[in-house]
Protein backbone atom coordinates (compact mmCIF):
# COMPACT_ATOMS: atom_id res chain seq x y z
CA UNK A 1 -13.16 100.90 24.21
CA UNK A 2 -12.74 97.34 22.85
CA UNK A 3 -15.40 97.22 20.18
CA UNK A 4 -15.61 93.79 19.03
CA UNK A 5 -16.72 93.28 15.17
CA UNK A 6 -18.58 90.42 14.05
CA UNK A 7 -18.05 89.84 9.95
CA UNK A 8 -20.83 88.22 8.29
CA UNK A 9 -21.94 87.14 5.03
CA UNK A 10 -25.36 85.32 3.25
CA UNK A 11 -22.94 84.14 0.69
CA UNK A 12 -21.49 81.40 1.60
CA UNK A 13 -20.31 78.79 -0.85
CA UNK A 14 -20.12 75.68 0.56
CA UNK A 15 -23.85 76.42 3.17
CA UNK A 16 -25.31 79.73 1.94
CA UNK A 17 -27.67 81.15 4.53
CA UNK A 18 -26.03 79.66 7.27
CA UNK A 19 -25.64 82.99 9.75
CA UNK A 20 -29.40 82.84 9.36
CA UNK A 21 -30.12 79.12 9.89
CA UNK A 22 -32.33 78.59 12.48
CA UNK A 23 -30.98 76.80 15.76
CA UNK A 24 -33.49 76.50 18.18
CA UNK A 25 -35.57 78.63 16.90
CA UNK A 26 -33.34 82.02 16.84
CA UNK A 27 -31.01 83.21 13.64
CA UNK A 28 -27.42 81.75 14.28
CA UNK A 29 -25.95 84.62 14.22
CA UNK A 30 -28.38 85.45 16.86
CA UNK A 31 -27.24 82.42 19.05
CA UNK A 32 -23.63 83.41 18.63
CA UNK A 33 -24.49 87.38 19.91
CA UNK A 34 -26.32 85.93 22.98
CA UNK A 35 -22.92 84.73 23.49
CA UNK A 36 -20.79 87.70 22.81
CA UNK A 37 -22.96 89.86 25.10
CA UNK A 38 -21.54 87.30 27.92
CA UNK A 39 -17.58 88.82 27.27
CA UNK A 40 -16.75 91.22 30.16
CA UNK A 41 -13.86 92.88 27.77
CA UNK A 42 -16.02 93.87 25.38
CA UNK A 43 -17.77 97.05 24.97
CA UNK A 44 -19.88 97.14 21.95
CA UNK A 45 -20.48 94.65 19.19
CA UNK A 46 -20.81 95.81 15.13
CA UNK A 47 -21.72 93.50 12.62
CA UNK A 48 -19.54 94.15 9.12
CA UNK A 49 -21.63 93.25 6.91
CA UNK A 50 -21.58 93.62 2.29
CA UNK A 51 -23.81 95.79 0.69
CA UNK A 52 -25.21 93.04 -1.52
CA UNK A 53 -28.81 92.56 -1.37
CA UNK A 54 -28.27 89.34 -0.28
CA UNK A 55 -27.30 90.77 3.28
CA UNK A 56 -30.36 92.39 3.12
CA UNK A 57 -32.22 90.02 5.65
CA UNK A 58 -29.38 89.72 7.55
CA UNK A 59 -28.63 93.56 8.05
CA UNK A 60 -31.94 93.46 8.98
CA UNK A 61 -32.40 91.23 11.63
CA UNK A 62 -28.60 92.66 13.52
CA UNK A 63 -30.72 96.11 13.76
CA UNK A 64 -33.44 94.59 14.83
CA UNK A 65 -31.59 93.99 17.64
CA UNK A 66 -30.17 97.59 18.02
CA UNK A 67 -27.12 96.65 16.72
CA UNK A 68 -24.72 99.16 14.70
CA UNK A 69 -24.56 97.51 11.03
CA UNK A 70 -21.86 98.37 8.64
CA UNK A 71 -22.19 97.35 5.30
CA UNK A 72 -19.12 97.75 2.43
CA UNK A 73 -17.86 95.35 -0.47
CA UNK A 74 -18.45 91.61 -0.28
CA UNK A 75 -14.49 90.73 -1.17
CA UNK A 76 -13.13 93.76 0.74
CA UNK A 77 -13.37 92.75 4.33
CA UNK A 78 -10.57 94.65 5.01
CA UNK A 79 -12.34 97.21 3.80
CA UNK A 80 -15.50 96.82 6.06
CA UNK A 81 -13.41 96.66 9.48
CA UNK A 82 -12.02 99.77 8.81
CA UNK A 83 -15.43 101.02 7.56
CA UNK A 84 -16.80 100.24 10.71
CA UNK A 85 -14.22 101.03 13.11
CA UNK A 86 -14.44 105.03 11.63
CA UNK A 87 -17.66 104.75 12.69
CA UNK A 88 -16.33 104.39 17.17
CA UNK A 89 -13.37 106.89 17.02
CA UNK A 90 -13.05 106.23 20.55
CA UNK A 91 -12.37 102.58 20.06
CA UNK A 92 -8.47 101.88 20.74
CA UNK A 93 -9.05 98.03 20.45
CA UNK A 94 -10.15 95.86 17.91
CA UNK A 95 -11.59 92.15 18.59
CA UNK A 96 -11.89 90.38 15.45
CA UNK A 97 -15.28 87.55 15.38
CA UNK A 98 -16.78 85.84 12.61
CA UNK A 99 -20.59 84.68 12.25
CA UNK A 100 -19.66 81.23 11.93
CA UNK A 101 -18.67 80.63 15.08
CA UNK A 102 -22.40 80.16 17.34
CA UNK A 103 -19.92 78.12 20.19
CA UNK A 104 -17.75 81.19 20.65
CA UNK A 105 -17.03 81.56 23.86
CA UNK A 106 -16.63 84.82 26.19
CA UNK A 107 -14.35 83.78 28.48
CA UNK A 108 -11.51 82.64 26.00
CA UNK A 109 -12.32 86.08 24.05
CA UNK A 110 -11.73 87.79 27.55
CA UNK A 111 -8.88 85.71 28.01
CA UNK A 112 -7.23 86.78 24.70
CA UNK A 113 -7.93 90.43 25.28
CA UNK A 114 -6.49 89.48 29.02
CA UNK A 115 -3.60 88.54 26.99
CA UNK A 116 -2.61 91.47 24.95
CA UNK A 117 -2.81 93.82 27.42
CA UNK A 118 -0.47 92.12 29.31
CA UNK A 119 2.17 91.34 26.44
CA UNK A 120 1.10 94.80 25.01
CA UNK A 121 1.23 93.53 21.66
CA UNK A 122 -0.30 95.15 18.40
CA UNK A 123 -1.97 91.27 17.46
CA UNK A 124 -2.68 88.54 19.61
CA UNK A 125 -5.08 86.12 18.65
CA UNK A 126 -5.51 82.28 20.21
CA UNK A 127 -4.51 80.39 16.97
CA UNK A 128 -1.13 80.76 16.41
CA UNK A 129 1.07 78.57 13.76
CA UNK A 130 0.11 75.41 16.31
CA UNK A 131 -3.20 76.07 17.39
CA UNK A 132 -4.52 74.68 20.89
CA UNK A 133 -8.08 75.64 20.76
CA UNK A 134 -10.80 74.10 19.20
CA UNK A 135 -11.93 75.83 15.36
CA UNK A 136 -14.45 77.89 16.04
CA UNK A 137 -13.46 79.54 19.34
CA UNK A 138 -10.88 81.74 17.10
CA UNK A 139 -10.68 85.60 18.57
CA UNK A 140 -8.44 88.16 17.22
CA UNK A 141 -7.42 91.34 19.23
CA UNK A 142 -5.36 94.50 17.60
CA UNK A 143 -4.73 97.87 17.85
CA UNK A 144 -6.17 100.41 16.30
CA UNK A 145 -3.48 101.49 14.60
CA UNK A 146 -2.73 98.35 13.44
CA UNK A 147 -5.67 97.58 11.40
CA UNK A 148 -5.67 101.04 10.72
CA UNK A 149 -1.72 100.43 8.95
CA UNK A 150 -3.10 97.06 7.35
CA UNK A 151 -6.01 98.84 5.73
CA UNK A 152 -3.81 101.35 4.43
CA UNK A 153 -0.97 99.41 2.83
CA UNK A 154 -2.84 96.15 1.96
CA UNK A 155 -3.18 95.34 -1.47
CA UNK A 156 -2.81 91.35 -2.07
CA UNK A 157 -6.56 90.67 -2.18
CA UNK A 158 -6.05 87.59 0.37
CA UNK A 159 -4.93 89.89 2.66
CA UNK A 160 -8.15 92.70 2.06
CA UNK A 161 -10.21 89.17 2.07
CA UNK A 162 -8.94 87.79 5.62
CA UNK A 163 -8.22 91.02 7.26
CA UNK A 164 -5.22 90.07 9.71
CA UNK A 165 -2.58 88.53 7.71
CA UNK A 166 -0.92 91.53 6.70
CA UNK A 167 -0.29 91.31 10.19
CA UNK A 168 0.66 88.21 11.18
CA UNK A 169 3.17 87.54 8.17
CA UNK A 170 5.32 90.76 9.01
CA UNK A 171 6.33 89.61 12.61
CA UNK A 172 9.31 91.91 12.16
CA UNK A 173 6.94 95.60 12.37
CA UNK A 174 4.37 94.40 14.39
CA UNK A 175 4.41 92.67 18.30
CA UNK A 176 2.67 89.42 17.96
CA UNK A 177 1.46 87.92 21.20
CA UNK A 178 -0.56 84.50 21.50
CA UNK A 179 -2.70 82.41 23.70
CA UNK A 180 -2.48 78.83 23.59
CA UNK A 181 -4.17 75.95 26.60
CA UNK A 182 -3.58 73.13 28.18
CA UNK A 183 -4.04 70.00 26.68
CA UNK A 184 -4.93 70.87 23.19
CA UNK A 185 -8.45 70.93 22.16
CA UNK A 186 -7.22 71.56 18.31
CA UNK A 187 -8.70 68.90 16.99
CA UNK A 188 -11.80 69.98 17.70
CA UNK A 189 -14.32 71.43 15.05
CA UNK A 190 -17.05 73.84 16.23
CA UNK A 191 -17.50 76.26 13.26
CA UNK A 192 -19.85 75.92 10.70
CA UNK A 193 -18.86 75.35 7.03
CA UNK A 194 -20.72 72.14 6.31
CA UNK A 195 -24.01 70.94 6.94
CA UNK A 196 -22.69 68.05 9.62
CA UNK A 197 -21.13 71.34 11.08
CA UNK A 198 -24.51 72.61 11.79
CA UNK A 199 -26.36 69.75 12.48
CA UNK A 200 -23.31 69.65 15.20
CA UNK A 201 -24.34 72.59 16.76
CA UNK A 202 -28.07 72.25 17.13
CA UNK A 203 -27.44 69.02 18.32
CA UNK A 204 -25.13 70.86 20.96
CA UNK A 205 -27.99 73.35 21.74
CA UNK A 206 -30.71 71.26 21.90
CA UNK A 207 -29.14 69.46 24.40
CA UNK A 208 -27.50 71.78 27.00
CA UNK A 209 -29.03 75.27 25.85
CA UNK A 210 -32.50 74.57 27.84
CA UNK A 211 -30.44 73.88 31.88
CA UNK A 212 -28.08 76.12 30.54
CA UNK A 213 -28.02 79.20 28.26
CA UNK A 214 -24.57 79.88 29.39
CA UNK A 215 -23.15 76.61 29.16
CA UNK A 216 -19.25 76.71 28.55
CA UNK A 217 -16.48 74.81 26.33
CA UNK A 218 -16.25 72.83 29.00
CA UNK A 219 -19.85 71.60 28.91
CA UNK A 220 -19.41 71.00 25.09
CA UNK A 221 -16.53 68.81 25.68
CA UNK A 222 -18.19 67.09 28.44
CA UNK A 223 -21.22 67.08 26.25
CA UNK A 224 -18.96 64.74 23.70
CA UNK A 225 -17.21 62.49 26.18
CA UNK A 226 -20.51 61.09 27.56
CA UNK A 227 -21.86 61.05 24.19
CA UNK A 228 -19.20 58.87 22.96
CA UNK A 229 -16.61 57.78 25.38
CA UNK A 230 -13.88 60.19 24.05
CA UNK A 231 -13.87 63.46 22.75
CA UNK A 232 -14.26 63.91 18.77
């Protein structure tokens, strides 16, 4: 099983609420898992999750939607993968997605799985030290027993906070694969921090969400050329 899970969080500093702002009328978050459903690779979807009341609404809404919610400390987000990995022993493969991300797309998150099965790696991910991908499209994919050894031995709390780089920085234990494209699309910003950042995506699905509820990276690059000669 690859179970894919989706960290989320009403707290954030710089646009709290933002997993729940509306776009088009549906949750963000909600956008973004129309989206994920789309990934052939993956085989369910959990939504890590604090146990803060502030997650309350949020928690609520994901099962709402039959989702599998899994809710642990705010800082530890190490803490919640492994939390809600225990709870799909038969999962072998982890896919690591965050909630600010509505633009993800399914075929570069197939495309990374794809990719470490074929380097059979213990980490691959699509934003390596030079990144080729636009932010926002960022997947992660590791084994099992990988997480499982980060959760374990982790204790710098940037590494229980970000989840992966226990793995990343100790290239010497564990086989680090990568996925990069062709030309760069890196300096492209599709994740939402800021309010331009949202405004950026509802913008985005207002325009090519009603022809297209599937529209692709492609069409989102497109989108920008026509809008302003270049892409941004």
């Amino acid at each position: 099983m690859n179970l894919a899970i989706l960290q989320a969080r009403m707290t954030s500093t710089r646009l709290p609420g933002k997993v729940m702002a509306p776009v088009l009328g549906e949750p963000m978050i909600g956008r973004q898992l129309e989206r994920l459903g789309r990934a052939a690779r993956l085989d369910r979807i959990v939504i890590a999750t604090s146990r803060e009341a502030s997650d309350d609404p949020l928690a609520s809404y994901c099962e709402g939607l039959g989702l599998t919610v899994f809710r642990g400390e705010l800082a530890d987000v190490l803490g919640r993968f492994l939390g809600a990995l225990d709870l799909f022993p038969q999962a072998q493969t982890v896919v690591r997605l965050t909630a600010d991300c509505p633009l993800a797309d399914p075929a570069v998150i197939d495309a990374t799985i794809a990719r470490h099965e074929e380097a059979g790696a213990d980490y691959t991910s699509n934003t390596p030290a030079v990144r080729t991908y636009p932010h926002g499209l960022d997947t992660e994919v590791m084994r099992r027993e990988t997480l499982e050894a980060a959760g374990r031995e982790a204790t710098d709390p940037y590494e229980r906070e970000h989840v992966t780089p226990f793995i990343y920085r100790r290239p010497e234990r564990f086989r680090i694969a990568s996925l990069s494209r062709e030309p760069s699309l890196a300096h492209l910003r599709w994740t939402v921090d800021l309010p331009e950042d949202l405004d950026f995506v509802r913008d985005v699905y207002a325009r090519l969400y009603p022809a297209n509820p599937a529209f692709t990276s492609d069409d989102i690059v497109a989108l920008d050329r026509n809008s302003s000669g270049a892409v941004t």
